[in-house]
N, C-alpha and C. Protein backbone atom coordinates (compact mmCIF):
# COMPACT_ATOMS: atom_id res chain seq x y z
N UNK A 1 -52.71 -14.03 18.47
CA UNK A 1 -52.63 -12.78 17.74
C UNK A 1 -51.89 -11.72 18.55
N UNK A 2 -51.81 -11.51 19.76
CA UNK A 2 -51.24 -10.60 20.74
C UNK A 2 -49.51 -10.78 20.22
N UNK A 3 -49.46 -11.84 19.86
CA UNK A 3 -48.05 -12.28 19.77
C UNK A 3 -47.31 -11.36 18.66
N UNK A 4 -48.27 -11.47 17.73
CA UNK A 4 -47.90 -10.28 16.33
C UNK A 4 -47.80 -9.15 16.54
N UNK A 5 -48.77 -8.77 17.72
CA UNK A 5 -49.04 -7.32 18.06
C UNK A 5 -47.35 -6.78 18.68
N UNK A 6 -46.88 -7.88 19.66
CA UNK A 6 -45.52 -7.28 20.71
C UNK A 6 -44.49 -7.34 19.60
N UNK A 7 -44.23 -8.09 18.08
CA UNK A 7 -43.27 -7.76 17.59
C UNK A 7 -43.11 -6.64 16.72
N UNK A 8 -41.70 -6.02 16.97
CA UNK A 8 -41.22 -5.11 16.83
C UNK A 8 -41.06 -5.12 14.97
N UNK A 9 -41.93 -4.51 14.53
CA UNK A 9 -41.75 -4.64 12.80
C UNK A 9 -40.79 -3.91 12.31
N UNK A 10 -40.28 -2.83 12.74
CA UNK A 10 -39.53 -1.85 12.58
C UNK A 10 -37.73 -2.08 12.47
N UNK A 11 -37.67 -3.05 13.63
CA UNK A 11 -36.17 -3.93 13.20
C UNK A 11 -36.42 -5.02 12.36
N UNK A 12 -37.70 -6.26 12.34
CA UNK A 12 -37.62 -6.99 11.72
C UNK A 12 -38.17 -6.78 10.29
N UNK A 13 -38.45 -6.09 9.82
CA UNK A 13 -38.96 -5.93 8.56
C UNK A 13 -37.74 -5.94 7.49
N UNK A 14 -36.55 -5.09 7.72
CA UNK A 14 -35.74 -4.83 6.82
C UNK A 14 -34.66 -5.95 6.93
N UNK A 15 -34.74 -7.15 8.05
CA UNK A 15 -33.95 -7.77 8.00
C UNK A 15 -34.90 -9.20 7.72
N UNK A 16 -35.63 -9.08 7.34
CA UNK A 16 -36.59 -10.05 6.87
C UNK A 16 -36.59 -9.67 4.84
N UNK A 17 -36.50 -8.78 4.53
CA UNK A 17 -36.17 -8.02 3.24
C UNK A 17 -34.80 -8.40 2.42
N UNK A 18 -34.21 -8.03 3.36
CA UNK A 18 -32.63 -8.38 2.99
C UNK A 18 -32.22 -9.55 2.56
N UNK A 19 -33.47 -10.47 3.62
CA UNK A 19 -33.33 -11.83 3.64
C UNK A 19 -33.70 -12.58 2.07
N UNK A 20 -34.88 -11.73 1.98
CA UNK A 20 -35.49 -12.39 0.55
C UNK A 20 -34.41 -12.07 -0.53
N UNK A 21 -34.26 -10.91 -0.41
CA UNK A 21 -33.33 -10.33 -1.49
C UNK A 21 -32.17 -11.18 -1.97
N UNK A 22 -31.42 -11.51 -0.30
CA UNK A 22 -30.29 -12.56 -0.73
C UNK A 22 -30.79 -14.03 -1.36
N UNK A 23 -31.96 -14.54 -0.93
CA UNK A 23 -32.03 -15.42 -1.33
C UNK A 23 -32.46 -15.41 -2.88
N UNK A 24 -33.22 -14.60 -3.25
CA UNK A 24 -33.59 -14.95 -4.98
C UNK A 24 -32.41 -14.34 -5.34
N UNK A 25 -31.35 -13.11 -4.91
CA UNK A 25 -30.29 -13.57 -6.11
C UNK A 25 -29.28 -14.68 -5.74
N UNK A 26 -28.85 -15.28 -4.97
CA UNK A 26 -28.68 -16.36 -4.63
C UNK A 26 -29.43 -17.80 -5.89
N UNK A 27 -30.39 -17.59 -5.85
CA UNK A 27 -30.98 -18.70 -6.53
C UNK A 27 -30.78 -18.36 -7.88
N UNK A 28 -30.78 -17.23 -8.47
CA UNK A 28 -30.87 -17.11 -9.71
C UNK A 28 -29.52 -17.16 -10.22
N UNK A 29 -28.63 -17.07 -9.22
CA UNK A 29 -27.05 -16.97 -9.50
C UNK A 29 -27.27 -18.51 -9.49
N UNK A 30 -27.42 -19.38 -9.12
CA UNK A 30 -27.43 -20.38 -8.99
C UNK A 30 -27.79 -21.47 -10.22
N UNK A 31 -28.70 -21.09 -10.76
CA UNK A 31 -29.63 -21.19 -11.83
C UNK A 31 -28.61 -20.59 -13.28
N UNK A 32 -27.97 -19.30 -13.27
CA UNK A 32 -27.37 -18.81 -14.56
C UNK A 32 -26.20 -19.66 -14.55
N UNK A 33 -25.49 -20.51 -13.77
CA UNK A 33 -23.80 -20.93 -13.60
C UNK A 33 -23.54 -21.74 -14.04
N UNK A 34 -22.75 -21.90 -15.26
CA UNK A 34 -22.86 -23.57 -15.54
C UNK A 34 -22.19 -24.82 -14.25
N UNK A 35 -21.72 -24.23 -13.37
CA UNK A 35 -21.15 -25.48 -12.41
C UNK A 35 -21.14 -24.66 -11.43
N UNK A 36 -21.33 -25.25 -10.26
CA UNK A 36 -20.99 -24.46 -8.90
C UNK A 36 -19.96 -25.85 -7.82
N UNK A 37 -19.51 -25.34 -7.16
CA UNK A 37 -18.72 -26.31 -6.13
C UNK A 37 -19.62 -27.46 -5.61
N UNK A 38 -19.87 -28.36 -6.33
CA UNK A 38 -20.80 -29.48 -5.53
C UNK A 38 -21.68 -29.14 -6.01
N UNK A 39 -23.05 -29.88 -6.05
CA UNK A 39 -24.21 -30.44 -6.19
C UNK A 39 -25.10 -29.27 -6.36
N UNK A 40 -25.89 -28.79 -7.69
CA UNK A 40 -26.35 -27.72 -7.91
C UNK A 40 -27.79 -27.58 -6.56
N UNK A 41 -28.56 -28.90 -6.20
CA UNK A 41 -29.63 -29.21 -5.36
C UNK A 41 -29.10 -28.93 -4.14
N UNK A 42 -27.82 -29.24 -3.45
CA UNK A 42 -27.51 -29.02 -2.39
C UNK A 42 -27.26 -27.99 -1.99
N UNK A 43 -26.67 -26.74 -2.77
CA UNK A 43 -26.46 -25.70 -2.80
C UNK A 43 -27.89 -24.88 -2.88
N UNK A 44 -29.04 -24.94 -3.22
CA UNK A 44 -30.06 -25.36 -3.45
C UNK A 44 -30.75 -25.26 -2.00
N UNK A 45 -30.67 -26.18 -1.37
CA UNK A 45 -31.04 -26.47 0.16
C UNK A 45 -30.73 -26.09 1.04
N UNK A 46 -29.24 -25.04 0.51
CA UNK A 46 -28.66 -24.44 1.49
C UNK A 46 -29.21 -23.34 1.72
N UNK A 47 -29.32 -22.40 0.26
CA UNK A 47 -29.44 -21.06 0.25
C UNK A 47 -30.91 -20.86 0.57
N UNK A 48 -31.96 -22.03 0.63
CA UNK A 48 -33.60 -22.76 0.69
C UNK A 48 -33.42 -22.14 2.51
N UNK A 49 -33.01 -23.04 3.44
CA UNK A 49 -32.95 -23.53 4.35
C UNK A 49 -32.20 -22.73 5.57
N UNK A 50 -31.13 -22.45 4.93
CA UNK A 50 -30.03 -22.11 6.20
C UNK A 50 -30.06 -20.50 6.38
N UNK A 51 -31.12 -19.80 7.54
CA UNK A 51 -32.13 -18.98 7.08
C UNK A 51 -30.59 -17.46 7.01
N UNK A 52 -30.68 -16.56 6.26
CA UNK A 52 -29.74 -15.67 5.94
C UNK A 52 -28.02 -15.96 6.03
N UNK A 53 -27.89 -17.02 6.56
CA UNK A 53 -26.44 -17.19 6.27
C UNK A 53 -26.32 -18.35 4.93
N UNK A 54 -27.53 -18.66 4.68
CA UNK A 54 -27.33 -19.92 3.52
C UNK A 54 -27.03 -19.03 1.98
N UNK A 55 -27.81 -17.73 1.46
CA UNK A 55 -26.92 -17.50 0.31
C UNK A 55 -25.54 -16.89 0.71
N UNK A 56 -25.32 -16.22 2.45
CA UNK A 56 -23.83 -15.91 2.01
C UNK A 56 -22.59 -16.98 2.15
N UNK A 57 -23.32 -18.43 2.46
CA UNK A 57 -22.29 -19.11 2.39
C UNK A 57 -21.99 -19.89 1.01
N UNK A 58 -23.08 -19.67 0.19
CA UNK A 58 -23.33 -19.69 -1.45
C UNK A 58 -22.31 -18.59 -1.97
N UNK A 59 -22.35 -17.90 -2.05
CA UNK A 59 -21.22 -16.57 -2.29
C UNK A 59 -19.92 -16.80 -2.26
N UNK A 60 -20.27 -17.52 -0.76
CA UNK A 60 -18.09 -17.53 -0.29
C UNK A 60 -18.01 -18.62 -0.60
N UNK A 61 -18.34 -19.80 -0.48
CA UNK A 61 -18.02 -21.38 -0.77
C UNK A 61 -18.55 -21.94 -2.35
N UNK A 62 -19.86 -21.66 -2.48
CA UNK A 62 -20.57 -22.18 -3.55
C UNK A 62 -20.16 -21.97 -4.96
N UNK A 63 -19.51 -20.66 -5.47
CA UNK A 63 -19.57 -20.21 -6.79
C UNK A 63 -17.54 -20.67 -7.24
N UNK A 64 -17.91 -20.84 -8.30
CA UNK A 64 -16.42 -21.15 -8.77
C UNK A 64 -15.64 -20.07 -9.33
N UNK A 65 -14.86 -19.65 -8.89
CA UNK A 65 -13.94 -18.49 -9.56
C UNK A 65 -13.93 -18.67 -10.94
């Protein structure tokens, strides 16, 4: 519990926020598209997984012009 106590909430809060944010619209963009570049699941696992750079690499790579 001491461990919770030394982190700094004040930087990580809003970048823990941001984080969620990108990811559900990320997913829901994901969800409205009829096709995205590759595999709707993989894209999926990315934006899931690959912790704040996975929806912006959904953004730049994932969505089809």
């Amino acid at each position: 519990m001491e461990f919770l106590e030394s982190i700094n909430w004040a930087i990580l809060a809003p970048i823990v926020i941001i984080q969620l944010i990108l990811i559900a619209i990320a997913i829901i963009d994901l969800v409205k598209i009829e096709k995205a570049n590759g595999p709707k699941w993989v894209w999926a696992l990315i934006i899931l997984f690959i912790n704040l750079l996975g929806p912006i690499i959904y953004f730049i790579f994932g969505r089809r012009s």
